[in-house]
N, C-alpha and C. Protein backbone atom coordinates (compact mmCIF):
# COMPACT_ATOMS: atom_id res chain seq x y z
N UNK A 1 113.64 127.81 211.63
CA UNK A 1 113.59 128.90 210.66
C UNK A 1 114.42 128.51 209.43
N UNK A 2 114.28 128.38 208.38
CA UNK A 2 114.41 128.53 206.98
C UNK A 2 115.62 129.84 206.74
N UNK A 3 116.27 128.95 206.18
CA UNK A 3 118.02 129.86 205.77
C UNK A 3 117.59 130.97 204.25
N UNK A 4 118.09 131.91 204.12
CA UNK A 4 117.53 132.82 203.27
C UNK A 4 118.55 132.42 202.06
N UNK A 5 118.45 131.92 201.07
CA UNK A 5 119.13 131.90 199.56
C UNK A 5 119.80 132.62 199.43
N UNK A 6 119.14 133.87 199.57
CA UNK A 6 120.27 135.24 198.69
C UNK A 6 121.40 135.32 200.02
N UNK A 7 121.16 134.99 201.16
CA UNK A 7 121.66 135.51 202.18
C UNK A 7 123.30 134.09 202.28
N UNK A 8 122.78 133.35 202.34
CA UNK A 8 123.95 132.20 201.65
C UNK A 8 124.60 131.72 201.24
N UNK A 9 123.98 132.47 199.86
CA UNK A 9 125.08 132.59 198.95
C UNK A 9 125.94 133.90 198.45
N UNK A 10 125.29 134.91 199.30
CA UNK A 10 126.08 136.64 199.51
C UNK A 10 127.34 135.78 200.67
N UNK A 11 126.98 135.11 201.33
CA UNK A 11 128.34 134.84 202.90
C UNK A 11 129.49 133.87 201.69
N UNK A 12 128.82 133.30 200.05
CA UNK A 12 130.21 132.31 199.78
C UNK A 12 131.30 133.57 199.07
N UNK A 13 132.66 133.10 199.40
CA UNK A 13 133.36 133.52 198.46
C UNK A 13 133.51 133.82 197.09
N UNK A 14 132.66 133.02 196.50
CA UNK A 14 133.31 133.08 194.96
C UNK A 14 132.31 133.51 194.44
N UNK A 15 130.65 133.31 194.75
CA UNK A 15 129.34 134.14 194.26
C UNK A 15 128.86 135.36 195.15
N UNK A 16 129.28 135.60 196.60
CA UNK A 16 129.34 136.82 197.17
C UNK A 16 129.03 138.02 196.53
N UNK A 17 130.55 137.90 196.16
CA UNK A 17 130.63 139.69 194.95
C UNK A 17 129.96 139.45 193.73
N UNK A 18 129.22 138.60 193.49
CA UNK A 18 128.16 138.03 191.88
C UNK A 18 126.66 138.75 192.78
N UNK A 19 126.19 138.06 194.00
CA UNK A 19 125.14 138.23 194.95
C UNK A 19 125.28 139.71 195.20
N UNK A 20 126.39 140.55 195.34
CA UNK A 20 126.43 142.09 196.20
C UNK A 20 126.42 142.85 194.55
N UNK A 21 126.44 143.00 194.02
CA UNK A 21 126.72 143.48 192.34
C UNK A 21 125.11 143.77 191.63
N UNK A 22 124.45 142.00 192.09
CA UNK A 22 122.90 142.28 191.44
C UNK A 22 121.98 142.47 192.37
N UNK A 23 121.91 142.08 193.40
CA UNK A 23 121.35 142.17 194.10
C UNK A 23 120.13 140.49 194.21
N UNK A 24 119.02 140.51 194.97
CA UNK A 24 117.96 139.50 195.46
C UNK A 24 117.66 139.20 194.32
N UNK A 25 117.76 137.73 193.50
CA UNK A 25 116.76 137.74 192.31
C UNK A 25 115.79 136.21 192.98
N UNK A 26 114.96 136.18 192.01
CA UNK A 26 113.71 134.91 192.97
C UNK A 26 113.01 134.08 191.82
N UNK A 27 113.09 133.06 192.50
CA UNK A 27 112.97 131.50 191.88
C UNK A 27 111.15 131.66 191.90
N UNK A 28 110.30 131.65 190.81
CA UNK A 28 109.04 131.96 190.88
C UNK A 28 108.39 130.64 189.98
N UNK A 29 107.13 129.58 190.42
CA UNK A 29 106.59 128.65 189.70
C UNK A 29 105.98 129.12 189.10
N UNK A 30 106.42 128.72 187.82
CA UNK A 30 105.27 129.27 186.20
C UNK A 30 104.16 128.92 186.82
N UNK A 31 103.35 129.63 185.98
CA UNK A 31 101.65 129.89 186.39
C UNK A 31 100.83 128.49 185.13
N UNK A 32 102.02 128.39 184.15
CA UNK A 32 101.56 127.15 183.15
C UNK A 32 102.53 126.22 183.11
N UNK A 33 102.61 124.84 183.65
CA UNK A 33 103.37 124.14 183.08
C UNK A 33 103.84 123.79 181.75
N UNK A 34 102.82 123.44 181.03
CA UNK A 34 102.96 123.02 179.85
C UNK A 34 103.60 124.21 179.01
N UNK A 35 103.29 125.57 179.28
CA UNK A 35 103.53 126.70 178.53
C UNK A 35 104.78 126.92 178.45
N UNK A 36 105.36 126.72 180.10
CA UNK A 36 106.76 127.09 180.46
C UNK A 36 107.84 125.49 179.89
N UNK A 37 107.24 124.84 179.64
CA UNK A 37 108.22 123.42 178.69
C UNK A 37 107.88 123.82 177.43
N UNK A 38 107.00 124.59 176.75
CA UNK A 38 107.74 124.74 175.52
C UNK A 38 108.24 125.60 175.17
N UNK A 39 108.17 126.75 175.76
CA UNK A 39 109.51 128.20 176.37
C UNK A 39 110.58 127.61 176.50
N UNK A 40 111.07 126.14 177.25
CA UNK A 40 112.18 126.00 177.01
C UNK A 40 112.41 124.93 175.42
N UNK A 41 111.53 124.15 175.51
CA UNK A 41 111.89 123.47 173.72
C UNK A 41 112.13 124.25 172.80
N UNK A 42 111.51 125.63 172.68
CA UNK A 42 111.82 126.62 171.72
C UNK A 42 113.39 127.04 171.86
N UNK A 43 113.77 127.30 173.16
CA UNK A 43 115.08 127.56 173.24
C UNK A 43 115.84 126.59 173.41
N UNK A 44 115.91 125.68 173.01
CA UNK A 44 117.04 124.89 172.53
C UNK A 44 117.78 125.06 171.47
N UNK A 45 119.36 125.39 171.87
CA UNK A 45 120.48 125.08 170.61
C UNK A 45 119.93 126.37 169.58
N UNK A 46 119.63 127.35 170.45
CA UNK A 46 119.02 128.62 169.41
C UNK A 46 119.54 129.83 170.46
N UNK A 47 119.50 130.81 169.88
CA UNK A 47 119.96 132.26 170.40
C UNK A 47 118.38 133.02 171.20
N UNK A 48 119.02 133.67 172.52
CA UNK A 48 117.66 134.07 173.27
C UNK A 48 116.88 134.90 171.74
N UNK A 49 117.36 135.58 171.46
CA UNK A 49 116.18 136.55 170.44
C UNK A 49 115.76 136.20 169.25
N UNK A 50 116.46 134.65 169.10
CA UNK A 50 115.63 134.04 167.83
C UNK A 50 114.84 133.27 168.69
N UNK A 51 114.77 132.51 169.95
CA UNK A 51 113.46 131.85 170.84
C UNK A 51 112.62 132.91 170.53
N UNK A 52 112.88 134.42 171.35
CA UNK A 52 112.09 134.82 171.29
C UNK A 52 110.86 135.43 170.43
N UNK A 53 111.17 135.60 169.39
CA UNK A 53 110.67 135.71 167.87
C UNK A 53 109.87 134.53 167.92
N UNK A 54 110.49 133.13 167.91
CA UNK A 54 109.55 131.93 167.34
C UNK A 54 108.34 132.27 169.01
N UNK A 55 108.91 132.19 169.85
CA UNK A 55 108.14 132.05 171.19
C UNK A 55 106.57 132.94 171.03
N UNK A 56 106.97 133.87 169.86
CA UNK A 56 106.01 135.22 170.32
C UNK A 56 105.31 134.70 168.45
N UNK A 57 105.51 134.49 167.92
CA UNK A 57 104.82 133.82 166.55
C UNK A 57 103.95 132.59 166.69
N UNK A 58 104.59 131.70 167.80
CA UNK A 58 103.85 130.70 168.15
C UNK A 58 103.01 130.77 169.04
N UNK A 59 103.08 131.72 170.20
CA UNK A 59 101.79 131.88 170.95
C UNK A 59 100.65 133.36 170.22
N UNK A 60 101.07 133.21 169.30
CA UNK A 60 100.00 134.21 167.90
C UNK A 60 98.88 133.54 167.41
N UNK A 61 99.98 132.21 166.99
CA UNK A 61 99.42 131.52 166.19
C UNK A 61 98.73 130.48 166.40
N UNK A 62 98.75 130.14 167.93
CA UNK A 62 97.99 129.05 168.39
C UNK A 62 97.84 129.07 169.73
N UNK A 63 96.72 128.30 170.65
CA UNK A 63 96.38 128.52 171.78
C UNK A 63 97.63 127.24 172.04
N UNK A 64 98.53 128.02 172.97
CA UNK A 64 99.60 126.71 173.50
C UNK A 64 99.39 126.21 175.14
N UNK A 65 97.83 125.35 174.87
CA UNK A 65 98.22 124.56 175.34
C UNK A 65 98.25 122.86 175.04
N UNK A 66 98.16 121.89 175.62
CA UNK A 66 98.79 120.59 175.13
C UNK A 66 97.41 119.84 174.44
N UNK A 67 95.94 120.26 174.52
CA UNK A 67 95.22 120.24 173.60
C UNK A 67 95.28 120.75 172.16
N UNK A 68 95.46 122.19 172.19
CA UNK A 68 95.44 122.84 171.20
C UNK A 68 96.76 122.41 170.40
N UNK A 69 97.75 122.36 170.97
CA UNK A 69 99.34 121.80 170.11
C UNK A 69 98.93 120.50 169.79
N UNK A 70 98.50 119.39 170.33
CA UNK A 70 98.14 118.10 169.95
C UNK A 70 96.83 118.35 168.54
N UNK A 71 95.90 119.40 168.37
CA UNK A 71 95.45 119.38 167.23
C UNK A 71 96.24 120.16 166.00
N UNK A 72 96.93 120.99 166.43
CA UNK A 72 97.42 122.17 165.83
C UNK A 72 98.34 121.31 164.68
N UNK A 73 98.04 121.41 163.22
CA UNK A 73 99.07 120.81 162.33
C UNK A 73 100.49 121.39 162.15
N UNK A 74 101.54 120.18 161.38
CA UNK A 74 102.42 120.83 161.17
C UNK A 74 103.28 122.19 160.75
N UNK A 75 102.28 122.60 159.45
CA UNK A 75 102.43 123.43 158.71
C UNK A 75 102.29 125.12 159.82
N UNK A 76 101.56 124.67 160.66
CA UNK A 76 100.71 126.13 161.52
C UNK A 76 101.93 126.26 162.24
N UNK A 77 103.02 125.05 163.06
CA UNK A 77 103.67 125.30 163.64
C UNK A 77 105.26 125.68 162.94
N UNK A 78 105.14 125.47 162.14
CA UNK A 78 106.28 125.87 160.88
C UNK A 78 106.59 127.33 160.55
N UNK A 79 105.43 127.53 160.52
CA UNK A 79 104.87 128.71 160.29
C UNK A 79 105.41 129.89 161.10
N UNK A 80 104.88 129.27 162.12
CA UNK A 80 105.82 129.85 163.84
C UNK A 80 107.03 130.20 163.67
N UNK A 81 107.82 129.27 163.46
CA UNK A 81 109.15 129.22 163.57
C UNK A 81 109.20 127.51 163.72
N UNK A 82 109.25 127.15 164.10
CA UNK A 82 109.41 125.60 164.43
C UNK A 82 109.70 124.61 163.86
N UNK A 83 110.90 124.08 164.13
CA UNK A 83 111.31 123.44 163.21
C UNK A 83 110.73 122.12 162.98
N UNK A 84 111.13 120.86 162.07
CA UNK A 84 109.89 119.82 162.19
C UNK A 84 110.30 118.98 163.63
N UNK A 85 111.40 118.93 163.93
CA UNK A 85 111.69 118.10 164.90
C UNK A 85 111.44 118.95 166.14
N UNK A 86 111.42 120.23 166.61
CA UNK A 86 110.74 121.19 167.44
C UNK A 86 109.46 120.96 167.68
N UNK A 87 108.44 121.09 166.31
CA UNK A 87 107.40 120.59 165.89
C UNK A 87 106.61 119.28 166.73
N UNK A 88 107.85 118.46 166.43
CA UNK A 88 107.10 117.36 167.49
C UNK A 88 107.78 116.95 168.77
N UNK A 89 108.62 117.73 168.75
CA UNK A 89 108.84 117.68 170.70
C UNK A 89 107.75 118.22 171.01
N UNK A 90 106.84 119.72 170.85
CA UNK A 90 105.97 120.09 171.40
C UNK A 90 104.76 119.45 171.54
N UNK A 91 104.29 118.73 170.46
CA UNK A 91 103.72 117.72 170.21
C UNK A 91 103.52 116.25 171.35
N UNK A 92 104.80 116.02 170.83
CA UNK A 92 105.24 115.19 172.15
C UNK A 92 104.54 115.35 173.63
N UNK A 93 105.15 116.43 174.07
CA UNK A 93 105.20 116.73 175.44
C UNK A 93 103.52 117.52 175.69
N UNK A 94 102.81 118.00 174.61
CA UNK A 94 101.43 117.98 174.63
C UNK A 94 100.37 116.57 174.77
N UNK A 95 100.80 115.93 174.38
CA UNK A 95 100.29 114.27 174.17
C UNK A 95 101.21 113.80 175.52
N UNK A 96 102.18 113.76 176.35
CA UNK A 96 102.37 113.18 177.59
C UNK A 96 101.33 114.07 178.77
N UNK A 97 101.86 115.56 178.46
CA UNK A 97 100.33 116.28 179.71
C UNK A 97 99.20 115.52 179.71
N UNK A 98 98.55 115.25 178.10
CA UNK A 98 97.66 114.74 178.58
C UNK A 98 97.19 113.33 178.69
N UNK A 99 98.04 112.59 178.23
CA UNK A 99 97.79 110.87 178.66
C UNK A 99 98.11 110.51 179.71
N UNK A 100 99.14 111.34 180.42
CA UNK A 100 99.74 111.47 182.43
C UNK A 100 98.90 111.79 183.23
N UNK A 101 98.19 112.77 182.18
CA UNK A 101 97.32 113.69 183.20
C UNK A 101 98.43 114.73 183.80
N UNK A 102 99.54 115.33 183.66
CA UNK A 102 100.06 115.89 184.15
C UNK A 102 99.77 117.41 185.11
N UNK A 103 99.90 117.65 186.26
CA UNK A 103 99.88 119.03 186.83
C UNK A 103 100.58 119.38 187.92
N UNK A 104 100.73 120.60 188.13
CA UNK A 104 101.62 120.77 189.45
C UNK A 104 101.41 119.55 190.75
N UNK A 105 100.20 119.21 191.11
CA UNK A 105 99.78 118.01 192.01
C UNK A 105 101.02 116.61 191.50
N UNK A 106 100.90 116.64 190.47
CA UNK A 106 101.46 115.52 190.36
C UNK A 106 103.18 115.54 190.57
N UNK A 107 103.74 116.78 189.93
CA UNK A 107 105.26 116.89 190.76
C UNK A 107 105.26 117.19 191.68
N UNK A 108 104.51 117.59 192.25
CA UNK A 108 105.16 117.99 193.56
C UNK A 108 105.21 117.31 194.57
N UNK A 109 104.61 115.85 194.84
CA UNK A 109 104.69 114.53 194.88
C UNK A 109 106.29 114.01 194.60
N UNK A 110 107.04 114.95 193.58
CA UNK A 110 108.00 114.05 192.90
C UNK A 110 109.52 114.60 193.28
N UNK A 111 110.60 114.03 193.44
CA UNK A 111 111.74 114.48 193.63
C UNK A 111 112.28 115.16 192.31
N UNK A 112 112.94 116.07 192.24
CA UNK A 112 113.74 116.70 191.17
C UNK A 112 113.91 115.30 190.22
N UNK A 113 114.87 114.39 190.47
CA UNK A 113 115.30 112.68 189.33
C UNK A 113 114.25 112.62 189.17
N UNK A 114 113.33 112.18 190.11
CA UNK A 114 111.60 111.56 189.45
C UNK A 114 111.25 112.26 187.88
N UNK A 115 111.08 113.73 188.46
CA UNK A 115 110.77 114.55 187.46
C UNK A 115 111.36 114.57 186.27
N UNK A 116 112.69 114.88 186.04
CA UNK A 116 113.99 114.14 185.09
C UNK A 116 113.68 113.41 184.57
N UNK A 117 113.32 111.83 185.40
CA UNK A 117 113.18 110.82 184.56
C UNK A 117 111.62 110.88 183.92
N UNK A 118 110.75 111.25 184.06
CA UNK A 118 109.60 111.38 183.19
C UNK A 118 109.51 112.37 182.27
N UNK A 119 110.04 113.92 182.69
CA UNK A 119 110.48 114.44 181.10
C UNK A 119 111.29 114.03 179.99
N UNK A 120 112.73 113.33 180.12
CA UNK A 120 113.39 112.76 179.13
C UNK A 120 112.69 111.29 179.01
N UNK A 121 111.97 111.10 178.89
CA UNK A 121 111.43 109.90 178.53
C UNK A 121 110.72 110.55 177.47
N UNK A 122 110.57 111.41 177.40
CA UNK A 122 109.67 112.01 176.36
C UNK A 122 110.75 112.28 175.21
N UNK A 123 110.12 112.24 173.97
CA UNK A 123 110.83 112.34 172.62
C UNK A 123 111.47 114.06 172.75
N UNK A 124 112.81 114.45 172.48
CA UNK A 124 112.85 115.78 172.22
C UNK A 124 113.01 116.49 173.21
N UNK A 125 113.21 115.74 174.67
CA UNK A 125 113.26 116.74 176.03
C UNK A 125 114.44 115.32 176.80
N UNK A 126 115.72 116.82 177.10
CA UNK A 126 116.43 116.25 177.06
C UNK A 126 116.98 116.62 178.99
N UNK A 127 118.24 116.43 179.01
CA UNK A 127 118.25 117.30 180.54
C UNK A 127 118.12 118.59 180.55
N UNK A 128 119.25 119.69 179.83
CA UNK A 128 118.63 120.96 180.04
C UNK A 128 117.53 121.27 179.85
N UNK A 129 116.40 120.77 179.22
CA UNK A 129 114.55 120.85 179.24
C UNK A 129 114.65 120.68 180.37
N UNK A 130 114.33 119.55 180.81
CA UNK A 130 114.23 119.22 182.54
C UNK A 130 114.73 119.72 183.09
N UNK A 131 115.95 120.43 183.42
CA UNK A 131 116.73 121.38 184.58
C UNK A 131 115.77 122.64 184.17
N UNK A 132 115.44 123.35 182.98
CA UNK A 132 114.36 124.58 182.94
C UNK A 132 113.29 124.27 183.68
N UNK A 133 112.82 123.36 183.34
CA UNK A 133 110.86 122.82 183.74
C UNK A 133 111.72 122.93 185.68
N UNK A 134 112.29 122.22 185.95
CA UNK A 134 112.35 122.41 187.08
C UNK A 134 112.72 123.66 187.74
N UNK A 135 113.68 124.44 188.12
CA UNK A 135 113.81 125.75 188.22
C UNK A 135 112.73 126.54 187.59
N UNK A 136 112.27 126.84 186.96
CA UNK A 136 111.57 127.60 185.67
C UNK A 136 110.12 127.16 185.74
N UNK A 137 109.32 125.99 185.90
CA UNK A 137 108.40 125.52 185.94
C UNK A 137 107.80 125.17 187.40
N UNK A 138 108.30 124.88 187.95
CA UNK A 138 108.30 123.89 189.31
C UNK A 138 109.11 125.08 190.56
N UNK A 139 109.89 125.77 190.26
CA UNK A 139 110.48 126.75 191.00
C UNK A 139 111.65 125.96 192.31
N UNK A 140 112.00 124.68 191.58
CA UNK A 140 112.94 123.83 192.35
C UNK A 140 114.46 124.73 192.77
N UNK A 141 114.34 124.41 194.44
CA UNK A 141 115.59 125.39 194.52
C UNK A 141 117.17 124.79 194.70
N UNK A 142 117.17 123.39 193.91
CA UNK A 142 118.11 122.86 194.05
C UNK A 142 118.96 122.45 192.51
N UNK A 143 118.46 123.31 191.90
CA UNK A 143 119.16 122.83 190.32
C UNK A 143 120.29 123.28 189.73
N UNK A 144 121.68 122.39 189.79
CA UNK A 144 122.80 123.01 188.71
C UNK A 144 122.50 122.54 187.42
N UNK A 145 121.96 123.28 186.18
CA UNK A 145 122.12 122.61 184.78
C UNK A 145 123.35 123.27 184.10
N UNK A 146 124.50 122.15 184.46
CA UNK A 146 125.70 122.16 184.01
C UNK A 146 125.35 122.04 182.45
N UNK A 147 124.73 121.62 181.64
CA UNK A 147 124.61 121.33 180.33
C UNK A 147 124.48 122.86 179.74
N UNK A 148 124.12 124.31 180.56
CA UNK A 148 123.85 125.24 179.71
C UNK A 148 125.43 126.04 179.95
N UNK A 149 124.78 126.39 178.13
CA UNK A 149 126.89 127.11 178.41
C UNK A 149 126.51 128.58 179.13
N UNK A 150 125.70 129.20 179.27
CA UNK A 150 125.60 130.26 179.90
C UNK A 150 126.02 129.80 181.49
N UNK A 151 125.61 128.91 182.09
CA UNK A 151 126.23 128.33 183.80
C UNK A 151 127.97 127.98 183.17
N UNK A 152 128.18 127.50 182.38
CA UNK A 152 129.45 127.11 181.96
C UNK A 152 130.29 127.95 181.88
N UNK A 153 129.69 128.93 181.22
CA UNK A 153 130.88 130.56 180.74
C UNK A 153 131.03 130.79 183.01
N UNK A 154 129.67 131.03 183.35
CA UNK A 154 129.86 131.71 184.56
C UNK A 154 130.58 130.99 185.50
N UNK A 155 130.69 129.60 185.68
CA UNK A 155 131.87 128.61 186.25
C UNK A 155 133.15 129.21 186.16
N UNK A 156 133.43 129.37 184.69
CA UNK A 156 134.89 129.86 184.23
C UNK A 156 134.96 130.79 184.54
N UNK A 157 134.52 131.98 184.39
CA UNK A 157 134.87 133.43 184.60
C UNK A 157 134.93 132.94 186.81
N UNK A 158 133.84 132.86 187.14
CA UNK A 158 134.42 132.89 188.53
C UNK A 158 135.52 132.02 189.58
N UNK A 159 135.43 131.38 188.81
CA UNK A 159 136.53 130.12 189.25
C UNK A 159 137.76 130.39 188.40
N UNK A 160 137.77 131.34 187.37
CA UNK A 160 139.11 131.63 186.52
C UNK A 160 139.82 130.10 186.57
N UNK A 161 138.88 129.16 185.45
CA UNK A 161 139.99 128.22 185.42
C UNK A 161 138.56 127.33 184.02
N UNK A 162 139.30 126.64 183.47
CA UNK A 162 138.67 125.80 182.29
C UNK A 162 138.67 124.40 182.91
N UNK A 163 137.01 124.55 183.39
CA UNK A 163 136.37 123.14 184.32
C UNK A 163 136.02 122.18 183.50
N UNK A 164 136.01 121.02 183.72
CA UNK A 164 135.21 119.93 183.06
C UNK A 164 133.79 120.44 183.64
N UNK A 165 132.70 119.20 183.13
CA UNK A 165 131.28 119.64 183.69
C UNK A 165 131.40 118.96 184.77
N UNK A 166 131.87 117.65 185.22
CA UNK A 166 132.03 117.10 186.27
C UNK A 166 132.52 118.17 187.09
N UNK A 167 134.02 119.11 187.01
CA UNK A 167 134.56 119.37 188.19
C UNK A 167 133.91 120.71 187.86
N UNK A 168 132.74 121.41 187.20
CA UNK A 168 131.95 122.16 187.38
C UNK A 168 130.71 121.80 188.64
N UNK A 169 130.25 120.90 188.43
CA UNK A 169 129.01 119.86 189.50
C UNK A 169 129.66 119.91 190.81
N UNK A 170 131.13 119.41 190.53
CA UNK A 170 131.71 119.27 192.32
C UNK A 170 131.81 120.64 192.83
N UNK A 171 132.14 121.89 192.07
CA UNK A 171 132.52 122.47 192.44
C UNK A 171 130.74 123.50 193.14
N UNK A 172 130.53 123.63 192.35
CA UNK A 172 128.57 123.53 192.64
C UNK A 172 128.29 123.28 194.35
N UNK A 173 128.60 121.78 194.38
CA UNK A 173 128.32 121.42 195.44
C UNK A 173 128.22 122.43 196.48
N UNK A 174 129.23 123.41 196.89
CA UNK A 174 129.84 124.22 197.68
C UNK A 174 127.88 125.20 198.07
N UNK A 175 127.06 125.31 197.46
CA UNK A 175 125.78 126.07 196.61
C UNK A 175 124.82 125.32 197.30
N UNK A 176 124.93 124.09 197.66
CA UNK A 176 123.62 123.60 197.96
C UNK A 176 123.24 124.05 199.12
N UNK A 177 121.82 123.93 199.43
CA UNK A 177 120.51 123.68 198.32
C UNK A 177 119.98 124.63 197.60
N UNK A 178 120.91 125.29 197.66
CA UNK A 178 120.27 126.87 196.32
C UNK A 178 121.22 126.68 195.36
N UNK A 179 121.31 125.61 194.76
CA UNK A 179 122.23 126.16 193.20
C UNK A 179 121.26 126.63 192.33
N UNK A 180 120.05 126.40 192.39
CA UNK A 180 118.70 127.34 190.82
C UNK A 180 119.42 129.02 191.48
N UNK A 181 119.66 129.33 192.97
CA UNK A 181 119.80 130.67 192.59
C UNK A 181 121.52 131.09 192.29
N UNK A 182 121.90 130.24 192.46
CA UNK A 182 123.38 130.46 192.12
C UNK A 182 123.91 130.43 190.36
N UNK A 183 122.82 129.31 190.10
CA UNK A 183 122.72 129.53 188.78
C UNK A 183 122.27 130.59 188.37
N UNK A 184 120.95 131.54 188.99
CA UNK A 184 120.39 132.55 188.41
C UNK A 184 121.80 133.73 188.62
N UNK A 185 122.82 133.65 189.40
CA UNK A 185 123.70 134.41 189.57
C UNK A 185 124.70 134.54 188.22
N UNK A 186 125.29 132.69 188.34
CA UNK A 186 125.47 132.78 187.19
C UNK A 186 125.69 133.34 186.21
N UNK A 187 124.26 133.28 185.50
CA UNK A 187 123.92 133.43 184.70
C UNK A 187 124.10 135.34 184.25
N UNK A 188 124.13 135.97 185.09
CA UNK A 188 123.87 137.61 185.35
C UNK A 188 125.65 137.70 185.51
N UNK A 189 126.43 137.19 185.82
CA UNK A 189 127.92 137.14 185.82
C UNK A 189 128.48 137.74 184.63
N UNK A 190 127.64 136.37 183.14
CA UNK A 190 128.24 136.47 181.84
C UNK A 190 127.04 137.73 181.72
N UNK A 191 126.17 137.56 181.90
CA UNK A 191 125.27 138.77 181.16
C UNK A 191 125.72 140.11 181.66
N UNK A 192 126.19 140.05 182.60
CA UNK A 192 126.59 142.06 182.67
C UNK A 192 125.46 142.34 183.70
């Protein structure tokens, strides 16, 4: 029998009272890959409600998926919100779906690193892209993305102490194989 996530990480000490506060939240595989990687390219190094603005201008303004972004010109995606170098990460990662052939079949074949290493190979997708696509895309239940300061703020506040990212990761450890939901805890820590 299969150990319950929420139930796991309600028995640790230090995410317990994070787990008893919000209650069950659940790790769900996007229904679009490609859709859900540029949900996270949009949110890069930007504020959730300015993603969301460009997120909701750009699926207005164009059919997003990695056909339609691979014809779709600059100017249309500008337009969006998008910046030029945004512009062609999406681009990018529209033109790898389809010269890979990419689809759920094909990760799921793949270990979390596998996956890693074929998204950052791509122009513009970096690890936190890949820690989203995985959790977020793929519904992987083993992901700390130490790189987002939202997991970072929630390290500090529960650990009451100013971690490196390393002795953030070790301290993680304690989480496995559910850190995506410990992160989703996290994350609801700093948010209220």
């Amino acid at each position: 029998m299969t150990a319950d996530p929420i139930e796991e990480l309600a028995a640790d000490d230090v995410l317990g009272p994070v787990v008893d506060e919000h209650g069950p939240v659940a790790l769900e595989p996007a229904d679009d890959l490609y859709e859900r990687l540029v949900v996270s390219l949009i949110r890069q190094q930007v504020s959730m409600d300015a993603a969301a603005a460009i997120r909701e201008r750009l699926f207005d303004a164009v059919e997003v998926t990695p056909e339609s972004i691979v014809e779709a010109d600059h100017a249309t995606l500008h337009e969006a919100g998008l910046s030029e170098a945004k512009a062609d990460y999406v681009k990018s990662a529209a033109s790898a779906f389809l010269t890979r052939e990419w689809d759920r079949d094909t990760f799921a074949e793949m270990s979390d690193e596998a996956v890693k290493a074929e998204l950052t190979d791509i122009h513009g997708i970096g690890p936190w892209t890949a820690d989203m696509f995985l959790m977020f895309g793929l519904a992987r239940e083993d992901v700390f993305p130490v790189g987002d300061l939202g997991i970072r703020k929630g390290m500090d506040r529960l650990f009451d102490a100013d971690m490196t990212r390393a002795e953030m990761t070790d301290a993680a450890e304690r989480w496995q194989p559910y850190r995506s939901y410990a992160s989703l805890y996290l994350w609801r820590a700093v948010e209220g």
